[in-house]
Protein backbone atom coordinates (compact mmCIF):
# COMPACT_ATOMS: atom_id res chain seq x y z
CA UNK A 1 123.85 41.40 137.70
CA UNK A 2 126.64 39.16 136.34
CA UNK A 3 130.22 39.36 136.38
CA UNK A 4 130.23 39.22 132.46
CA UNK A 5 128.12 42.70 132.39
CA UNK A 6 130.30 44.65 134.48
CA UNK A 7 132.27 47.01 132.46
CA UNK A 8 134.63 49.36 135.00
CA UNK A 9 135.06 52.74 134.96
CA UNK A 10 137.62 55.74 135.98
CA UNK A 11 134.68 57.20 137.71
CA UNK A 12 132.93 54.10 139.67
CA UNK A 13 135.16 51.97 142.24
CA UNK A 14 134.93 47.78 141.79
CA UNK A 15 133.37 46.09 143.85
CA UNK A 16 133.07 42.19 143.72
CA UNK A 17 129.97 40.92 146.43
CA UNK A 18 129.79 37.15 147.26
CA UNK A 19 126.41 35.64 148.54
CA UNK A 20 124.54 32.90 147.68
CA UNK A 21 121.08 34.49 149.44
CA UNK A 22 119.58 36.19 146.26
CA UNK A 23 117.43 38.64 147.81
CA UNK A 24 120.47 40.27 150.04
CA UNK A 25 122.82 40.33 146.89
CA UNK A 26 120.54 42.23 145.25
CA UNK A 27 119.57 44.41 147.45
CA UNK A 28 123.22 44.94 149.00
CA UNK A 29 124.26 45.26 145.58
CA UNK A 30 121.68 48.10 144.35
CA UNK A 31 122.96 50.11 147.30
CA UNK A 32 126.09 50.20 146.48
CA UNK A 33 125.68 51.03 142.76
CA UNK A 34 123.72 54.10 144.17
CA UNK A 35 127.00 54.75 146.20
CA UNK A 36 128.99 55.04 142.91
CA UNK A 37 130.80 51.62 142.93
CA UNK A 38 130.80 49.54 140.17
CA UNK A 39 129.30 45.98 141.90
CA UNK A 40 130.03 42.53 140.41
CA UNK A 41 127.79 40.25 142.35
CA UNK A 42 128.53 36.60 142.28
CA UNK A 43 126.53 33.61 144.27
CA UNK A 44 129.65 31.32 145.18
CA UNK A 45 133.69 32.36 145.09
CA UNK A 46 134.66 30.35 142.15
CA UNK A 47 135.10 33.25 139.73
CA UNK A 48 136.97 35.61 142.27
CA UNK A 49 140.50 35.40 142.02
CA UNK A 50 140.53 35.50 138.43
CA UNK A 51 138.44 39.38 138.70
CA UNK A 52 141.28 40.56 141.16
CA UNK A 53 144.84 41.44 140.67
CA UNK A 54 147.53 42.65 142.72
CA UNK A 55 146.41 46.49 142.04
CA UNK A 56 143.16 46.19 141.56
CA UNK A 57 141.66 48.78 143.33
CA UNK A 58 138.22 47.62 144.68
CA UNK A 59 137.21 45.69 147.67
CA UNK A 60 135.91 42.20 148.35
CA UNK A 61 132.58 42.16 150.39
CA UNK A 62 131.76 38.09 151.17
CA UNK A 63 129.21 36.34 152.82
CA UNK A 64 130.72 33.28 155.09
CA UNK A 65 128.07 31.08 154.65
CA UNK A 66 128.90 30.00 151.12
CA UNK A 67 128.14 26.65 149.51
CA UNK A 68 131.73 25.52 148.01
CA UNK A 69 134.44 27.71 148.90
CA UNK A 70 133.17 29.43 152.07
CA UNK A 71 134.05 33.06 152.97
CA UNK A 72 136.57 32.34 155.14
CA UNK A 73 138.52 30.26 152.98
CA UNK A 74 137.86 33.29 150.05
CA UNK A 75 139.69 35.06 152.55
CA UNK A 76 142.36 33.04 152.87
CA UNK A 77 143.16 32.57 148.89
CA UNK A 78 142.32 36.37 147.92
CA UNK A 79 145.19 38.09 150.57
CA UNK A 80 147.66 35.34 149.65
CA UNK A 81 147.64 36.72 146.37
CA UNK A 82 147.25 40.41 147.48
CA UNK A 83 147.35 40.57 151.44
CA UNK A 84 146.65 44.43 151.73
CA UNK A 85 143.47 43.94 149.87
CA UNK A 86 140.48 44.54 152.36
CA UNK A 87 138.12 41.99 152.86
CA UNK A 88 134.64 42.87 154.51
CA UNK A 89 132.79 39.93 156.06
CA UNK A 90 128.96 38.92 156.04
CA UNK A 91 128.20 36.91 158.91
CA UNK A 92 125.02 35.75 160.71
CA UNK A 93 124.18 35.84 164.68
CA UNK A 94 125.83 32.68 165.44
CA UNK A 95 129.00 33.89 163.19
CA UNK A 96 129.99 36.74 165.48
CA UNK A 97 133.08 35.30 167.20
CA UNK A 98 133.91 33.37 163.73
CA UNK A 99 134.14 37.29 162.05
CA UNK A 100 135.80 38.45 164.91
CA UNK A 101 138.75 35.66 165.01
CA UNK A 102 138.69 36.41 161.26
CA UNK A 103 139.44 40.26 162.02
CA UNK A 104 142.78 39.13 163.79
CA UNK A 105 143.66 36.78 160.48
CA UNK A 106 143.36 39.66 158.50
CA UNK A 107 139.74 40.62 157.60
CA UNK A 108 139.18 44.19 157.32
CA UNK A 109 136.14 44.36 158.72
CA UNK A 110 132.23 42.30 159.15
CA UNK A 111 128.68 43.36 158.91
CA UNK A 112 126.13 41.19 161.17
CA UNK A 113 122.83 40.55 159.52
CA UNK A 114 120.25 42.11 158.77
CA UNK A 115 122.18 45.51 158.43
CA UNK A 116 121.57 49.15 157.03
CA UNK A 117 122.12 50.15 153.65
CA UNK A 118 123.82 53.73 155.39
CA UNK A 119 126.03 50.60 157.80
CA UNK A 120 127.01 48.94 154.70
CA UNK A 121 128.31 51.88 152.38
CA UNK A 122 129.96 53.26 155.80
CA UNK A 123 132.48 50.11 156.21
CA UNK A 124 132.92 49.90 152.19
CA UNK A 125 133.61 53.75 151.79
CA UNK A 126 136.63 53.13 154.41
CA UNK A 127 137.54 49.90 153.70
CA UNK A 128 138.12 51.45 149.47
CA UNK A 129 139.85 54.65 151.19
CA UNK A 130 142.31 51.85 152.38
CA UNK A 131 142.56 50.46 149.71
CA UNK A 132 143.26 53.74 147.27
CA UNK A 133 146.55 54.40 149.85
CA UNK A 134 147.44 51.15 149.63
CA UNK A 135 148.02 51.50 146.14
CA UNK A 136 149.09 54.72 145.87
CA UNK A 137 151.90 54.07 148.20
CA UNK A 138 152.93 50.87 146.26
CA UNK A 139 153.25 53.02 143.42
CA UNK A 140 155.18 55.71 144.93
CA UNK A 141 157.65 53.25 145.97
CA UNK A 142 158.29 51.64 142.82
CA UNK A 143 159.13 55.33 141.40
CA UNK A 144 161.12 55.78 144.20
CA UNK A 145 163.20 52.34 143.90
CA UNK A 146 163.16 53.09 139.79
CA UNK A 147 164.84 56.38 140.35
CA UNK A 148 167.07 55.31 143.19
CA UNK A 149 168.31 52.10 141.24
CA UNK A 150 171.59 51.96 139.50
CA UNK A 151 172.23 52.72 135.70
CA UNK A 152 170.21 55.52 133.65
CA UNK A 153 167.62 57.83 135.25
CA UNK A 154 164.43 58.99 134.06
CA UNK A 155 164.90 62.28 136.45
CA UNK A 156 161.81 64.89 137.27
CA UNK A 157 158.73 65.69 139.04
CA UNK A 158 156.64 67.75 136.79
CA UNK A 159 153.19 66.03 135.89
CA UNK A 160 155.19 65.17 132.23
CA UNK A 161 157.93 63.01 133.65
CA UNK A 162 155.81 61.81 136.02
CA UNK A 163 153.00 60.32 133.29
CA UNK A 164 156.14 58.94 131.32
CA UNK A 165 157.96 57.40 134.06
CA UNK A 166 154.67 55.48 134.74
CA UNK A 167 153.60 54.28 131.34
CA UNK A 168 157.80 53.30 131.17
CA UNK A 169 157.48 51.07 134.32
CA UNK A 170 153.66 49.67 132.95
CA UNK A 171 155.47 48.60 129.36
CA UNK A 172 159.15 47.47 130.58
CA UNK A 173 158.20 43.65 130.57
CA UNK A 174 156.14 44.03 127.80
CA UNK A 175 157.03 41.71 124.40
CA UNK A 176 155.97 44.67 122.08
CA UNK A 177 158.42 46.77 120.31
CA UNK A 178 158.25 50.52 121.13
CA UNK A 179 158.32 53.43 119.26
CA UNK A 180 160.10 56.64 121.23
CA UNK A 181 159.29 59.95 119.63
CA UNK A 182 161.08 63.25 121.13
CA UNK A 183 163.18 66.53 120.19
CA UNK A 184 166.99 65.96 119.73
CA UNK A 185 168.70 65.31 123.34
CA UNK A 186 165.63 64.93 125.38
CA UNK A 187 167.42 61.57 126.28
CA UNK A 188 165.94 58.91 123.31
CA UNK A 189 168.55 56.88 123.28
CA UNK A 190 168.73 57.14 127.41
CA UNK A 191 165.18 56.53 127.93
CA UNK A 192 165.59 53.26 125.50
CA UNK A 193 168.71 51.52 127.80
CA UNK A 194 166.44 52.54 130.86
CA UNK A 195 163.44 50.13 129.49
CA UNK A 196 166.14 47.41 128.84
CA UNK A 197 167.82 47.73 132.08
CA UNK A 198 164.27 47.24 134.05
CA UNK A 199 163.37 45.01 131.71
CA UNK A 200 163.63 41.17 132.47
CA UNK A 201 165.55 40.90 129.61
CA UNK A 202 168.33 43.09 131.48
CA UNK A 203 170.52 40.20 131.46
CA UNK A 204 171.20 40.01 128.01
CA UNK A 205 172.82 42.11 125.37
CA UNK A 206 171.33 46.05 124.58
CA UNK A 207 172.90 46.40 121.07
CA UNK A 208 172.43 50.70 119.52
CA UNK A 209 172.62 51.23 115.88
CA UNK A 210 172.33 54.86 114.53
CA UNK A 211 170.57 54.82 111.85
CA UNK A 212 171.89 57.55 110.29
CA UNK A 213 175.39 57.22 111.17
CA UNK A 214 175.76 53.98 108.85
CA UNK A 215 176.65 54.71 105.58
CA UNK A 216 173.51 52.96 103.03
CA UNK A 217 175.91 50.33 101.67
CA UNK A 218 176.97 48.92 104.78
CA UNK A 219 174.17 49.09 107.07
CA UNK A 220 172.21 46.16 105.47
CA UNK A 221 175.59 43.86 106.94
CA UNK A 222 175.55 45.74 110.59
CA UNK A 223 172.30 44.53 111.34
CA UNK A 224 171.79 40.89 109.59
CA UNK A 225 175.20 39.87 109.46
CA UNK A 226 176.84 37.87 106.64
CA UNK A 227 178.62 34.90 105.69
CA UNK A 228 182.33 34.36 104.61
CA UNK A 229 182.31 35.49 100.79
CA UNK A 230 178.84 36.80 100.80
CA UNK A 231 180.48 40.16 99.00
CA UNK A 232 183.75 41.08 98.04
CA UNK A 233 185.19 42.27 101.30
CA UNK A 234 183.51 40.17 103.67
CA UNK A 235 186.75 37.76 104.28
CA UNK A 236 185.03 36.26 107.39
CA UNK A 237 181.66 35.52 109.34
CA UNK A 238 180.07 38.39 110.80
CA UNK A 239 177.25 38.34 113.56
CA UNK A 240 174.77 41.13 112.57
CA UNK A 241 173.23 43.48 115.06
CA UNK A 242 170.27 41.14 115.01
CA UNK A 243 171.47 38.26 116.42
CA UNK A 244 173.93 40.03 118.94
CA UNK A 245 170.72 41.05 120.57
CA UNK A 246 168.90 37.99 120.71
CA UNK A 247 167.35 37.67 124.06
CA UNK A 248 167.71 41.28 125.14
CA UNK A 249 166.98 44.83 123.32
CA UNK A 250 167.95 46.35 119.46
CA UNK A 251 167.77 50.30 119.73
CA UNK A 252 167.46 51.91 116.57
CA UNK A 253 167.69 55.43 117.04
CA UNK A 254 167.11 57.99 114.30
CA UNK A 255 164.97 55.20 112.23
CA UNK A 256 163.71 57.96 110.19
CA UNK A 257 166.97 57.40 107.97
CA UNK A 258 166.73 53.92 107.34
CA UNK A 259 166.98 53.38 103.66
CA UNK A 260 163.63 52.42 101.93
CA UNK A 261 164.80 48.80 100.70
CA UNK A 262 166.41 48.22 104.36
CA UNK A 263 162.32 49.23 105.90
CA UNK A 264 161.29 46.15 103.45
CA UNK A 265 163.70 43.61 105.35
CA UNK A 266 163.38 45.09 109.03
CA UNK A 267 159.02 44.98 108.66
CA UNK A 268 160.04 41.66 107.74
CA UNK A 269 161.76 40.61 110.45
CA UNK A 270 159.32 42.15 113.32
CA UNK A 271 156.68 40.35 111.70
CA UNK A 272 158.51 37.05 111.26
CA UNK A 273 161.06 37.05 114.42
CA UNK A 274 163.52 35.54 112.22
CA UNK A 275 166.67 36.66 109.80
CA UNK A 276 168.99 35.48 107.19
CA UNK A 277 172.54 36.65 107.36
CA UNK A 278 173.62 38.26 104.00
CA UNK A 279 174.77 35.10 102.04
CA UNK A 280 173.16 32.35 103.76
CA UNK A 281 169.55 30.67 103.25
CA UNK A 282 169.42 29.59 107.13
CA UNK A 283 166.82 31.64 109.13
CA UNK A 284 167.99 32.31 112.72
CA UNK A 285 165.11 32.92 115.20
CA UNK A 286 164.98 36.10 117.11
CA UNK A 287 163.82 36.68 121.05
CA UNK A 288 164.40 40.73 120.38
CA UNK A 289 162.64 43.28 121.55
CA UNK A 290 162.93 46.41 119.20
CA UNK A 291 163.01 49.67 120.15
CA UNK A 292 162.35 52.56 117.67
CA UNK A 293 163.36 56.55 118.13
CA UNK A 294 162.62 59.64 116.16
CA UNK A 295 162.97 63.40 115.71
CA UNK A 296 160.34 63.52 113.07
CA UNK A 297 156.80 62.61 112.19
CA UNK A 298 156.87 59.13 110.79
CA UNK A 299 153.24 59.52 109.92
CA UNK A 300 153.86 62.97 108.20
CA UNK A 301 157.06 61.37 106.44
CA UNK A 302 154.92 58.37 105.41
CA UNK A 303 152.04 60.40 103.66
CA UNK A 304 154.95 62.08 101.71
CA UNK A 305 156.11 58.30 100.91
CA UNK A 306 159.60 59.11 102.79
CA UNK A 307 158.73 56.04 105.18
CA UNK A 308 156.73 53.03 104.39
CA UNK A 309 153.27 53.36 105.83
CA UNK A 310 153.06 49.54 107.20
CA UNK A 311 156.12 49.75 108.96
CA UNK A 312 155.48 52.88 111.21
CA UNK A 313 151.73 51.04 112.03
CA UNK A 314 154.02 47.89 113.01
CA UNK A 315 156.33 50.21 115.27
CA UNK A 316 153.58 52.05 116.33
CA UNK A 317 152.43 49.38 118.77
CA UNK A 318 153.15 50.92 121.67
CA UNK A 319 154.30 54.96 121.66
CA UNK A 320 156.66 56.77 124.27
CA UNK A 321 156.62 60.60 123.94
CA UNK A 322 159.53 62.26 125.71
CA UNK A 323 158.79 65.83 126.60
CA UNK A 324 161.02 68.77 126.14
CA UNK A 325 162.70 70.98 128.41
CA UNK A 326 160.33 73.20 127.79
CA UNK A 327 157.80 71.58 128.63
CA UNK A 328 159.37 70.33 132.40
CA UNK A 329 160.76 73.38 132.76
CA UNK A 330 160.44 72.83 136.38
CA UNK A 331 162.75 70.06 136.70
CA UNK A 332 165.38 72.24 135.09
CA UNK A 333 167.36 72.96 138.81
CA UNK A 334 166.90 69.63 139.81
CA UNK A 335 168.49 68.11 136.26
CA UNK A 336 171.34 71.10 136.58
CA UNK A 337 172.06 69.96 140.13
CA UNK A 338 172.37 66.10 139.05
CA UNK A 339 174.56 66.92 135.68
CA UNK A 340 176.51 69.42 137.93
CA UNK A 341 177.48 66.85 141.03
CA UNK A 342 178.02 64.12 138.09
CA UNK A 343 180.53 66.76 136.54
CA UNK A 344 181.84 67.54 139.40
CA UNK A 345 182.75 64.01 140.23
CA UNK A 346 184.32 63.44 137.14
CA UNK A 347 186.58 66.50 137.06
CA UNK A 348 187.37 67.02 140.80
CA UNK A 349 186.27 70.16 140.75
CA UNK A 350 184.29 71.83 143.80
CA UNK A 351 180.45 73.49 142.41
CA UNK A 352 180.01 77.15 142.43
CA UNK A 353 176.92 77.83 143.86
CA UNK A 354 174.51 79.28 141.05
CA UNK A 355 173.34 82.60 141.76
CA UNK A 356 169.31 83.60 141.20
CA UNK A 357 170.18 85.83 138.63
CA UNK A 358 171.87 82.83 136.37
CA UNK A 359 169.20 80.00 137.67
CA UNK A 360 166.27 82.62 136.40
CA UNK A 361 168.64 82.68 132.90
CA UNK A 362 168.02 78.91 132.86
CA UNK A 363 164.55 78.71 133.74
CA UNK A 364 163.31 81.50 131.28
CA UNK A 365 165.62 79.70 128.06
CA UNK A 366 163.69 77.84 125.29
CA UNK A 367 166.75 75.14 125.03
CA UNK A 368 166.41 73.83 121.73
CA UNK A 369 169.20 71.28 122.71
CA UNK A 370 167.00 70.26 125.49
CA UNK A 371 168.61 67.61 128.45
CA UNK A 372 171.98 67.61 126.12
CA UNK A 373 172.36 71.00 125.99
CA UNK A 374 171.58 71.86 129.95
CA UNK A 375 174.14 68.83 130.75
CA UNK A 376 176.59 70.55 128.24
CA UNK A 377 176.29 73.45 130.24
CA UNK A 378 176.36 72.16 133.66
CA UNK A 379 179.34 70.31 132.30
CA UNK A 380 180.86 73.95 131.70
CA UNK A 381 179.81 75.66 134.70
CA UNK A 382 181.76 73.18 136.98
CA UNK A 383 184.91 73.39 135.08
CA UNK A 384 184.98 77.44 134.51
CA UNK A 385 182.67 78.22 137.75
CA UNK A 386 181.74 82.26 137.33
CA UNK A 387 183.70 82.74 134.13
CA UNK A 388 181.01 80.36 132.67
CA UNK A 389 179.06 82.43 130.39
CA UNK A 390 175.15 81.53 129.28
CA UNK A 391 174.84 83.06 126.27
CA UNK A 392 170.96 82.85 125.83
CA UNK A 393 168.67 84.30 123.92
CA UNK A 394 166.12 84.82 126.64
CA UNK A 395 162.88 85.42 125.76
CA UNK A 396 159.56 85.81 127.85
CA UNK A 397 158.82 83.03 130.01
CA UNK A 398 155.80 81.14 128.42
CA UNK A 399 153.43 78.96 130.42
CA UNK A 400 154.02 75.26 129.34
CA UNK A 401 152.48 74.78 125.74
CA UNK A 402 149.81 77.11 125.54
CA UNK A 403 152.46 79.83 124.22
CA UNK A 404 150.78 82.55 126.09
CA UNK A 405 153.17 84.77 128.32
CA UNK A 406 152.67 83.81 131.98
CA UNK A 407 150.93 86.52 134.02
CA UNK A 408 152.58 88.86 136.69
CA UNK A 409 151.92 86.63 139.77
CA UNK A 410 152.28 83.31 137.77
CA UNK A 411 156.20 84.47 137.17
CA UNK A 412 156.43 85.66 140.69
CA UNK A 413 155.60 82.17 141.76
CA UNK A 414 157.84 80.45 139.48
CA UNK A 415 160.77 83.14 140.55
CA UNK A 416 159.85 81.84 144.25
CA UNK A 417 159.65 78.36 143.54
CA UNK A 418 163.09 78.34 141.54
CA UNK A 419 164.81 80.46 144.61
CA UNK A 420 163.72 77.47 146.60
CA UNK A 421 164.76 74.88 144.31
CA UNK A 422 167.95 76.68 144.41
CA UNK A 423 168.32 76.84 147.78
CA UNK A 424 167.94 73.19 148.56
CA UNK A 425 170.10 72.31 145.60
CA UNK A 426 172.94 74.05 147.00
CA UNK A 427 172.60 72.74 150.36
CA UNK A 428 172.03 69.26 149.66
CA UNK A 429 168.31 69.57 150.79
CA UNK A 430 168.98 70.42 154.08
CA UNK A 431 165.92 72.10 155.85
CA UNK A 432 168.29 74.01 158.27
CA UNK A 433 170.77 75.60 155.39
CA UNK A 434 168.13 76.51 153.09
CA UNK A 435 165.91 78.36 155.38
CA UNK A 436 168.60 80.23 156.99
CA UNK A 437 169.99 80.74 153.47
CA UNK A 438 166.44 82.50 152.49
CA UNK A 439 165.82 84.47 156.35
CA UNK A 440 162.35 82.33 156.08
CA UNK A 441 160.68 80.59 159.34
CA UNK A 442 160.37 76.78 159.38
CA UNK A 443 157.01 76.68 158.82
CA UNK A 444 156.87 79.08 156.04
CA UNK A 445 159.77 77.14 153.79
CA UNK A 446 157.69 73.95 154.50
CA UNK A 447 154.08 75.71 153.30
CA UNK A 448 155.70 76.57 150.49
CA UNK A 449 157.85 73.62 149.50
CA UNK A 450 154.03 71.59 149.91
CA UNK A 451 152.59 74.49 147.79
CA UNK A 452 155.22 74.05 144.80
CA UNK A 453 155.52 70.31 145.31
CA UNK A 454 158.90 70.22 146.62
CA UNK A 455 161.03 67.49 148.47
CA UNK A 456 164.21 68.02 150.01
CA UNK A 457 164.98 64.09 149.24
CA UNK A 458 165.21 64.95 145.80
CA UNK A 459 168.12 67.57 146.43
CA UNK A 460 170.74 65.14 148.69
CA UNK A 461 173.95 64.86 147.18
């Protein structure tokens, strides 16, 4: 088995093993494929460091007898490029102390020879255990420092926020343009600065152009610029939207609206990198990355011949779905709390607590303004506290997407959860305020904050 015919799956764990004693790395290898990993077995280290990366999520099993690169010295070059990755350590008799002395540099574990096939998937099953928290913790941190950072917020917990926050933080450094598809004011346009802003290109400029906000005869001049004399009016140089973004990030929302001859020129220049300001014949190179956002179907609109075909297969590259509100309806106390505090801030105005009856009014709404319209409201509450009135058109509470009314207990549970959510918001996510607020024992409020997948950190002021 080679390293060129391993192909790695969701369902089998990697596994690279090292030895140049044919006989044991097949054998040691066959038993763990019947284990369920996924084995690339090598004869010498050469190839190693180029299979491993700083999440990949296997484990390194090496002989340290090696001709070449020895085990130990594997070792050594494997955790300096990934020093929580577990190493597991083949050694012979007269290797004991070596392994051992190993151990203390950092090796997660050895296996004397000759050893059990049952010894062997032991120490590999634990050592890959490790290895899955290892990871999982590095990720939850880096959700937890994106969140926490300064400058816009991709804010939730449900499993939809959660999915997009990842695939946000897996393409912020990449050089393709992105396309970002949602309802109006599920945060586009707020989604778009947070990509530039942990982005390495954070340093330069993010220029926003609305595409439908520019009248036809002028937008051609916003984004490529022109010369002095290039048109009757233009008494001057002007720097299009183009070049002002060289280096960093070009958002342009509603792209939908583009004119047709202005989807010509732009396909042009993501293709090519390059413009020509209106009146001139010099072509300016471009470091831009472009990002796209919608309200409709680009593919629908370009079967209909409303949008050019090639260009929404060019944006298309890489695809950010937002969800709507009601689809996270979840996060809805948590976003009210955040837009409420950030309201409150800006007027000087003290929060009015928000009572079950009016949280249930804003968990059972379909918001068809989504984010904007729950900040709009927030916004409202804090200035005109109980006077506020939500003037909804409540309708049955629906689970998710499926459309189907939510059963009896299902809406019980939600109605709990939301009390909670409630609770903590109110008291900043103090344990001690919220369960005296809801007469509930410690243990109970903490059984059911785990059940609904709660966390007081996420309610602090």
């Amino acid at each position: 088995m080679t390293a060129e015919s391993q192909v790695h799956t969701e369902e089998s764990l990697p596994i690279i093993l090292v030895d140049d004693e044919k006989h044991i790395r097949l054998a040691a290898g066959q038993t763990l494929e019947l284990g369920g990993y996924d084995v690339t077995a090598l004869e010498n280290a050469e190839q190693v460091q180029t299979l491993i990366s700083d999440d990949w999520p296997g484990v390194l099993v090496t002989d340290i007898n090696l001709p070449g690169i020895d085990g130990l010295e594997l070792m050594r070059r494997v955790q300096a490029q990934d020093p929580d990755l577990p190493v597991i350590l083949i050694t012979g008799h007269g290797d004991i102390s070596m392994a051992v002395s190993a151990m203390r540099d950092g090796a997660y574990d050895f296996i004397e020879k000759p050893f059990s096939s049952e010894w062997l998937l032991d120490v590999v099953r634990r050592a890959v255990e490790k290895r899955r928290l290892t990871i999982e913790n590095r990720r939850l941190r880096q959700e937890l420092e994106l969140q926490s950072s300064p400058g816009p917020r991709i804010i939730g917990n449900t499993a939809a926020v959660v999915q997009m926050r990842r695939l946000v933080q897996t393409i912020a450094d990449a050089p393709a343009d992105i396309l970002i598809m949602g309802e109006t004011g599920t945060g586009k346009d707020l989604t778009a600065r947070y990509l530039h802003d942990h982005s390495v290109r954070r340093d330069h400029n993010f220029v926003a152009i609305n595409c439908g906000a520019v009248p036809e005869n002028l937008i051609e001049s916003e984004l490529f610029g022109h010369e002095k004399g290039a048109f009757t009016d233009a008494k001057a140089r002007r720097i299009g939207k183009f070049e002002h973004a060289n280096g960093g990030t070009l958002f342009l929302d509603e792209i939908e609206s583009m004119p047709m001859t202005l989807q010509i020129k732009l396909l042009r220049v993501l293709e090519e990198r390059a413009i020509e300001r209106l009146g001139s014949n010099e072509l300016i190179p471009l470091d831009i990355r472009i990002i796209a956002a919608t309200k409709a179907d680009l593919k629908e609109l370009s079967a209909e011949g409303a949008f050019r075909e090639d260009l929404y297969y060019r944006l298309n590259v890489v695809r950010l779905d937002i969800p709507s509100l009601r689809q996270r309806r979840d996060d809805i106390p948590m976003l009210f709390q955040h837009f409420s505090l950030l309201a409150s801030n800006q007027y000087g105005r003290a929060i009015t607590p928000l009572s079950a009856e009016r949280m249930h009014s804003l968990m059972t709404h379909d918001w068809p303004g989504n984010v904007r319209e729950l900040r709009n409201l927030a916004e409202r509450y804090v200035l005109l506290g109980e006077s506020c009135t939500f003037d909804f058109d409540n309708r049955p509470i629906t689970n998710g997407e499926q459309g189907g009314a939510m059963t009896l207990p299902e809406q019980v549970e939600r109605f709990e959860k939301m009390l909670i959510q409630a609770d903590l918001a109110q008291h900043g996510g103090s344990i001690k305020d919220t369960l005296v607020s809801l007469g509930l024992p410690r243990k109970t409020l903490y059984d059911k904050m785990k059940k609904y997948g709660l966390d007081k950190n996420d309610y602090k002021n």
